[in-house]
Protein backbone atom coordinates (compact mmCIF):
# COMPACT_ATOMS: atom_id res chain seq x y z
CA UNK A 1 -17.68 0.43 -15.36
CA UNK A 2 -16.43 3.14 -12.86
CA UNK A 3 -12.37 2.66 -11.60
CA UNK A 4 -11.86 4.01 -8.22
CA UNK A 5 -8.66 4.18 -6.05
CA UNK A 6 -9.32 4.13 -2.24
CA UNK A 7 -6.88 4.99 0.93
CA UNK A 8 -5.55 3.40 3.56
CA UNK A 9 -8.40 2.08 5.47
CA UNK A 10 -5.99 0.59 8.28
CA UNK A 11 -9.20 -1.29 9.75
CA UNK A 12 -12.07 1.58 9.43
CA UNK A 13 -15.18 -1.35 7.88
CA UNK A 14 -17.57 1.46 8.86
CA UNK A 15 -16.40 4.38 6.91
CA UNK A 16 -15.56 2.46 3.98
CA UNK A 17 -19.22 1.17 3.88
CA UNK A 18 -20.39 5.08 3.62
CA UNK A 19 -18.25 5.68 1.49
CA UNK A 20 -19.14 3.11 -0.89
CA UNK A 21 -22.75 4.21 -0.92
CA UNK A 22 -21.97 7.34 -1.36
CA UNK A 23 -19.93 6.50 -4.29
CA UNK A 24 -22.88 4.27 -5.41
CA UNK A 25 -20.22 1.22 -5.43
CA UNK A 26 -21.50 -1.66 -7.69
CA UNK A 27 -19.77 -4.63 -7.35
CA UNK A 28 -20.37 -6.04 -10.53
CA UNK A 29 -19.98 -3.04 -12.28
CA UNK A 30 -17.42 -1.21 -10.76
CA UNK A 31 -13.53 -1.65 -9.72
CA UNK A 32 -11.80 -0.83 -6.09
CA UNK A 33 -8.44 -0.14 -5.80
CA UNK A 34 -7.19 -0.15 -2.52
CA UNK A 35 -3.46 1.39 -1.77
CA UNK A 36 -2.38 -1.04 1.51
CA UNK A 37 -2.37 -1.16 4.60
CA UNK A 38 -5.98 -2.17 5.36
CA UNK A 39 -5.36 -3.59 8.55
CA UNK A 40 -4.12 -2.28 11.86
CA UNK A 41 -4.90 0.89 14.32
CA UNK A 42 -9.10 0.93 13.42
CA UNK A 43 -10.99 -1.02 15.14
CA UNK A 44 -12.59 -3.36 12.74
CA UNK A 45 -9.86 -5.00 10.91
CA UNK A 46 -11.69 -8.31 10.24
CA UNK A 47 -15.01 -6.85 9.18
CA UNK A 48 -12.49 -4.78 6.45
CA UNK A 49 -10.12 -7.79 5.57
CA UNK A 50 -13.83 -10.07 5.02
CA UNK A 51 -15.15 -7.34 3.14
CA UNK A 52 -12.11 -6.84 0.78
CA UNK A 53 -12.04 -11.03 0.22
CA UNK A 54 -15.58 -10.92 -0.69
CA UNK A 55 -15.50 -8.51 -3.46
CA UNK A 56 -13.45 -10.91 -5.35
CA UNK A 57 -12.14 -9.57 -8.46
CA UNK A 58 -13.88 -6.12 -8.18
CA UNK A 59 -11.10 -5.21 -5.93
CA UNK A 60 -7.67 -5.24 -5.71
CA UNK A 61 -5.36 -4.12 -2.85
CA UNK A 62 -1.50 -3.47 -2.91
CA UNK A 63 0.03 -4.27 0.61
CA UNK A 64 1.03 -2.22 2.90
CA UNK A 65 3.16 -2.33 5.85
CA UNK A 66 0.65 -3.17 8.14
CA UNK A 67 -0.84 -5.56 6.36
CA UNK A 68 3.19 -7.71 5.70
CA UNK A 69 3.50 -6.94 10.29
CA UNK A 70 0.32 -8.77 10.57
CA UNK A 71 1.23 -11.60 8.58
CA UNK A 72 4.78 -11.90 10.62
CA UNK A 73 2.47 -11.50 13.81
CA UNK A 74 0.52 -14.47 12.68
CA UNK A 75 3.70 -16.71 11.69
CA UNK A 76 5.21 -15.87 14.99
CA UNK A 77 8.01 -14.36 13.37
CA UNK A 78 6.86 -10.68 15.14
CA UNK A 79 4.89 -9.83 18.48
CA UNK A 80 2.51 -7.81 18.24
CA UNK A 81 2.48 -4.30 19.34
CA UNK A 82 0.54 -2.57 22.37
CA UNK A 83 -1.31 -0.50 19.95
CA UNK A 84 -2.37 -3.24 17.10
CA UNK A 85 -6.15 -4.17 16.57
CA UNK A 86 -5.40 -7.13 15.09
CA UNK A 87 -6.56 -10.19 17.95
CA UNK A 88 -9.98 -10.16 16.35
CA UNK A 89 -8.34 -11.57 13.37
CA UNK A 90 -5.38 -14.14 14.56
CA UNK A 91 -8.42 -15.50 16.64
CA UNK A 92 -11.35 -15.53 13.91
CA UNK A 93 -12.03 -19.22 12.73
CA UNK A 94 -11.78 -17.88 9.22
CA UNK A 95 -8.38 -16.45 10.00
CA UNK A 96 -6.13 -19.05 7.67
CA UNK A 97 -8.42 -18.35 4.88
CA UNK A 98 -7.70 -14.47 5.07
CA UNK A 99 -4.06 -14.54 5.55
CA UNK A 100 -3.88 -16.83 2.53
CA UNK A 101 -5.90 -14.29 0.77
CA UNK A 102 -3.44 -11.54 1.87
CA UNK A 103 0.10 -13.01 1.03
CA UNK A 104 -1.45 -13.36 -2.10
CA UNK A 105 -2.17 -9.78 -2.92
CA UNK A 106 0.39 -7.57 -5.50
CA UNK A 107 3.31 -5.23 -3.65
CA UNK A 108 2.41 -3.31 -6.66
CA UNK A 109 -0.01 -3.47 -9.51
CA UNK A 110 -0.04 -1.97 -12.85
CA UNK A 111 -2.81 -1.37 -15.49
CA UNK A 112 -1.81 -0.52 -18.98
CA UNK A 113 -4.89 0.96 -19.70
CA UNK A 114 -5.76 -1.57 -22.71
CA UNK A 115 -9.25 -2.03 -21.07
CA UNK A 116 -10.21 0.10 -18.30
CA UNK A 117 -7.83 3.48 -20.20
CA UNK A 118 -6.65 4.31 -16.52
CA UNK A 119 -2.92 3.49 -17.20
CA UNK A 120 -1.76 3.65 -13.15
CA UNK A 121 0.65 2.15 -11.52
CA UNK A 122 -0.68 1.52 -8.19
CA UNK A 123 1.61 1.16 -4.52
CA UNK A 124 1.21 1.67 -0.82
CA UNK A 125 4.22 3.83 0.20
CA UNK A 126 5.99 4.65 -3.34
CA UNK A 127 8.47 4.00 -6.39
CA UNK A 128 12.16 4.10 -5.69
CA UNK A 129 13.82 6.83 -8.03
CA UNK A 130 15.41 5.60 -10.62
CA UNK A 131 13.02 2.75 -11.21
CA UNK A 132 11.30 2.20 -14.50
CA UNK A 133 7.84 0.82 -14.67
CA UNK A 134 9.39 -2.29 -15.91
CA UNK A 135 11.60 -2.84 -13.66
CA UNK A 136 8.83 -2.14 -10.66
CA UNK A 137 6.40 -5.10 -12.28
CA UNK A 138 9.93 -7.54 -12.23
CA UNK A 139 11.08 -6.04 -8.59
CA UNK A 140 7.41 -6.53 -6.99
CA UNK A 141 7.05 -10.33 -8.67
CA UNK A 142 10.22 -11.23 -6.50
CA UNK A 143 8.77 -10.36 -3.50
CA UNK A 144 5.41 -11.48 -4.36
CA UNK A 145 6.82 -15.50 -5.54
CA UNK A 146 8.73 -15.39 -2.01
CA UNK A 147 5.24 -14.71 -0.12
CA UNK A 148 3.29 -17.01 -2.44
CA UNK A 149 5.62 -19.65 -1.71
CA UNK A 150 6.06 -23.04 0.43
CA UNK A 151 6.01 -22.37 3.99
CA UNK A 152 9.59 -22.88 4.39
CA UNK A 153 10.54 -20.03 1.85
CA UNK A 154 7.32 -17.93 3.15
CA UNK A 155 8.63 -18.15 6.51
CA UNK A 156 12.46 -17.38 5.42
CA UNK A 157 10.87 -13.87 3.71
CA UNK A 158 9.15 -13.35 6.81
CA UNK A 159 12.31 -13.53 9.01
CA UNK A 160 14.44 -11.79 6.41
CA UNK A 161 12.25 -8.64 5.99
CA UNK A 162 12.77 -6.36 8.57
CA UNK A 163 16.01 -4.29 8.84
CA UNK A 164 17.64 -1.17 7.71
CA UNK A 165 21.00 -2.23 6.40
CA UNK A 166 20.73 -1.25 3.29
CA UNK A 167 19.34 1.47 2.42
CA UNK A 168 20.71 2.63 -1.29
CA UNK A 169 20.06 0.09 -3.80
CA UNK A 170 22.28 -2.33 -5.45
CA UNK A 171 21.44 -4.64 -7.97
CA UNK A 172 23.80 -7.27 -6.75
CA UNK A 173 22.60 -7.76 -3.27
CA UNK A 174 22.06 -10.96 -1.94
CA UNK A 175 18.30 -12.15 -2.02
CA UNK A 176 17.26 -11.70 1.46
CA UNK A 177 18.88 -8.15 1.58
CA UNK A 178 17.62 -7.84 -2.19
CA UNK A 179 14.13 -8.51 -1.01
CA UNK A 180 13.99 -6.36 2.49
CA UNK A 181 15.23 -3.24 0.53
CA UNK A 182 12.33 -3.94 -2.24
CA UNK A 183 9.98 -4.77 0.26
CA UNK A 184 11.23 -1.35 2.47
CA UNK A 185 10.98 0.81 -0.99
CA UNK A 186 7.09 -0.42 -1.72
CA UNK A 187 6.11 -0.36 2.16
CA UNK A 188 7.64 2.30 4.17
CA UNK A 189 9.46 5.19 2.04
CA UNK A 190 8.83 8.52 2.24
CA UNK A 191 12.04 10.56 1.90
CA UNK A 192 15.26 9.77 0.67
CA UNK A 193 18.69 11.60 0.72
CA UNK A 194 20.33 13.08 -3.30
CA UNK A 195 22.01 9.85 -3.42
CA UNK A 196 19.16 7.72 -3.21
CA UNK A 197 19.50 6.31 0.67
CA UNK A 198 16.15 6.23 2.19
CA UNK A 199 15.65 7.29 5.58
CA UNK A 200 13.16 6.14 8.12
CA UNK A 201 13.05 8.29 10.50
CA UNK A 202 11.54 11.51 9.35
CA UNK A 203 7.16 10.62 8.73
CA UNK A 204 6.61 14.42 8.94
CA UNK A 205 4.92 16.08 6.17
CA UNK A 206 7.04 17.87 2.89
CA UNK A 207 9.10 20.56 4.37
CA UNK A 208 9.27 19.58 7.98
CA UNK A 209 12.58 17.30 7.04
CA UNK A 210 16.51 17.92 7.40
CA UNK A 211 18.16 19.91 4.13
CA UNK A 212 19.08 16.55 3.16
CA UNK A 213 16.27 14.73 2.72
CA UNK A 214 13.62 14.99 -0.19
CA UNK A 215 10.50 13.43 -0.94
CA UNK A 216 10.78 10.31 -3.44
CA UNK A 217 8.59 11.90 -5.78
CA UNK A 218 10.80 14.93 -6.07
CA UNK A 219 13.98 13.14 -6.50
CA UNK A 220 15.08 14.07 -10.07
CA UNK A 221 15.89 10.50 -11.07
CA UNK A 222 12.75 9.38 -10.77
CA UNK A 223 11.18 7.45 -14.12
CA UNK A 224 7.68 6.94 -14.14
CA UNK A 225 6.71 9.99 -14.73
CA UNK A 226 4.65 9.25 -17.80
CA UNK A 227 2.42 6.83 -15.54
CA UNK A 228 -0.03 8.28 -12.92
CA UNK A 229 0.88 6.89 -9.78
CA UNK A 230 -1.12 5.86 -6.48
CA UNK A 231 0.01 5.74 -3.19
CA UNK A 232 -1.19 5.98 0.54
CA UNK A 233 1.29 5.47 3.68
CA UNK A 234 1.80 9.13 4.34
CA UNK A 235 -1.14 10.49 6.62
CA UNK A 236 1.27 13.86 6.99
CA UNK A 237 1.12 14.20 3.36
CA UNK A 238 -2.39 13.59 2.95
CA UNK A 239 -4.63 14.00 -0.27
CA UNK A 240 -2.37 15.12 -2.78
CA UNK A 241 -2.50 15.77 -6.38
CA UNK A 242 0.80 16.82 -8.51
CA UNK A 243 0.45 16.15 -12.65
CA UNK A 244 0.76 12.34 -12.44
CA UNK A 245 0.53 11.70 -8.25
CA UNK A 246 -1.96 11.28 -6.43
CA UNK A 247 -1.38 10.29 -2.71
CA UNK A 248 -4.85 8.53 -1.10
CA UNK A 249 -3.96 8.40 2.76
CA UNK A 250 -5.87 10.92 4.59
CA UNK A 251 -5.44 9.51 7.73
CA UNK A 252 -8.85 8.02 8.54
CA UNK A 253 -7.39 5.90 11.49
CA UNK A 254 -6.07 9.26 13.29
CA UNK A 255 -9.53 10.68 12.97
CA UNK A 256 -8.92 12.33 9.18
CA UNK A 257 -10.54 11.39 6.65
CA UNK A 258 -11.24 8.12 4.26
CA UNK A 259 -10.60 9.30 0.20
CA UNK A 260 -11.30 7.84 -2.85
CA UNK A 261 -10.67 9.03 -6.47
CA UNK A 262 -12.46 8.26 -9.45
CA UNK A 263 -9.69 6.90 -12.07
CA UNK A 264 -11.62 6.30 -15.39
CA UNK A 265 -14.00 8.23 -17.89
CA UNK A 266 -15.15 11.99 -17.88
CA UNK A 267 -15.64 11.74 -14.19
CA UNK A 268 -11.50 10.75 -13.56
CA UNK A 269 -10.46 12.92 -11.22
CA UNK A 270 -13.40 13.38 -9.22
CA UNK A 271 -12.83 13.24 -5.34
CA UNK A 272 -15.08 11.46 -2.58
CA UNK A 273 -13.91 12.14 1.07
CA UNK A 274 -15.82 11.23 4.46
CA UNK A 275 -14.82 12.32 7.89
CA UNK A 276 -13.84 9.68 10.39
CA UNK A 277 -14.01 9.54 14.19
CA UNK A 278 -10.91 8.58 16.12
């Protein structure tokens, strides 16, 4: 069995497919591990939502922003943007099948190692510093019960998660404001101020920020640093290796490249990347 962590794919069926090949991807022997967002700007977003459904339990995808704006663009709880791809999917006749299939993917998802020895914790934008591994596992569930739940709940989360309010966390927020701030943390970080407020604004690579901003990762109260850690979200970043990280967005949408990593074995660390069109 061969353990591989893939990008955001944001839609790109084609350049997955060659890169699976060239991988030599076998379904029944091998694991995918997508990092979110795999919906949204390319232009095949069905053929890549299908694709990810069908491999069943040889894959497993984290979501990603994206992927939470389509599902509020199919409850009606968001309009959809001039610049989505996602029609081909609210219209498909399978479409209920694959947004069931989607609220019920992890926010994050974490292997102790026990059987495939890759011990990763595995999220689309990042880890809030200060969290434990833990505490990420119990912080994602919440989020993940609210999206798996009865309409009326599902549809409450839906509503509840966008907004900025609150940007530091506190323990003793209320659960909507709880669950936006989790949801914001595992979706759409990328720098955050000494004190722990995340920012936004700023989706510029390392070093093109304001004095006070930082990159999560570098934030000195982050915990996980005895887990490896997967992430996409930040085409400016790109691929990206540092001791335990190992950012996967490459920016294949924008006409960068699709990456995957090898995770398990002798072969872990070995990199795969194929050049996309725009």
């Amino acid at each position: 069995m061969a353990v591989y962590a893939i990008g955001d794919l944001q839609g790109c069926a084609l350049p997955l497919q060659a890169l699976l090949d060239k991988i030599q991807f076998e379904p029944a022997r091998d694991r995918l591990w997508f990092t979110g967002d795999v919906v949204n700007r390319g232009p095949h977003s069905l053929e890549t939502l299908r694709l990810l459904r069908r491999f069943g339990r040889s894959a497993v995808t984290v979501l990603g922003n994206h992927d939470l704006h389509l599902l509020a663009v199919a409850g009606g709880i968001k309009r959809a943007r001039p610049s989505d791809t996602l029609q081909p999917i609210l219209r498909a006749p399978d479409r209920e099948e694959l947004l069931d299939w989607l609220r019920h993917q992890p926010l994050a998802y974490c292997d102790s190692g026990a059987e495939s020895g890759v011990k990763t914790l595995l999220v689309h934008a990042g880890i809030y510093p200060g969290w434990r591994k833990k505490q990420v596992v119990g912080l994602a569930g919440e989020v993940e019960t609210l999206l798996r739940g009865g309409d009326d709940e599902y549809r409450q989360f839906l509503k509840h998660m966008y907004g900025r309010n609150q940007s530091r966390w506190k323990p003793s927020m209320g659960k909507w404001q709880r669950a936006r701030f989790i949801t914001n943390a595992f979706t759409r970080m990328r720098f955050c101020t000494a004190s722990g407020r995340l920012d936004f604004t700023h989706k510029g690579a390392p070093g093109s920020q304001p004095r006070a901003l930082q990159p999560w990762f570098e934030h000195p109260a982050m915990k996980c640093k005895k887990w490896r850690l997967v992430f996409g979200h930040w085409s400016a970043l790109g691929f990206f290796r540092r001791g335990n990280l190992i950012a996967l967005d490459s920016g294949c949408a924008w006409g960068g490249k699709l990456t995957a990593i090898r995770l398990d074995g002798a072969h872990a660390g070995k990199v795969w990347q194929l050049q996309c069109s725009k």
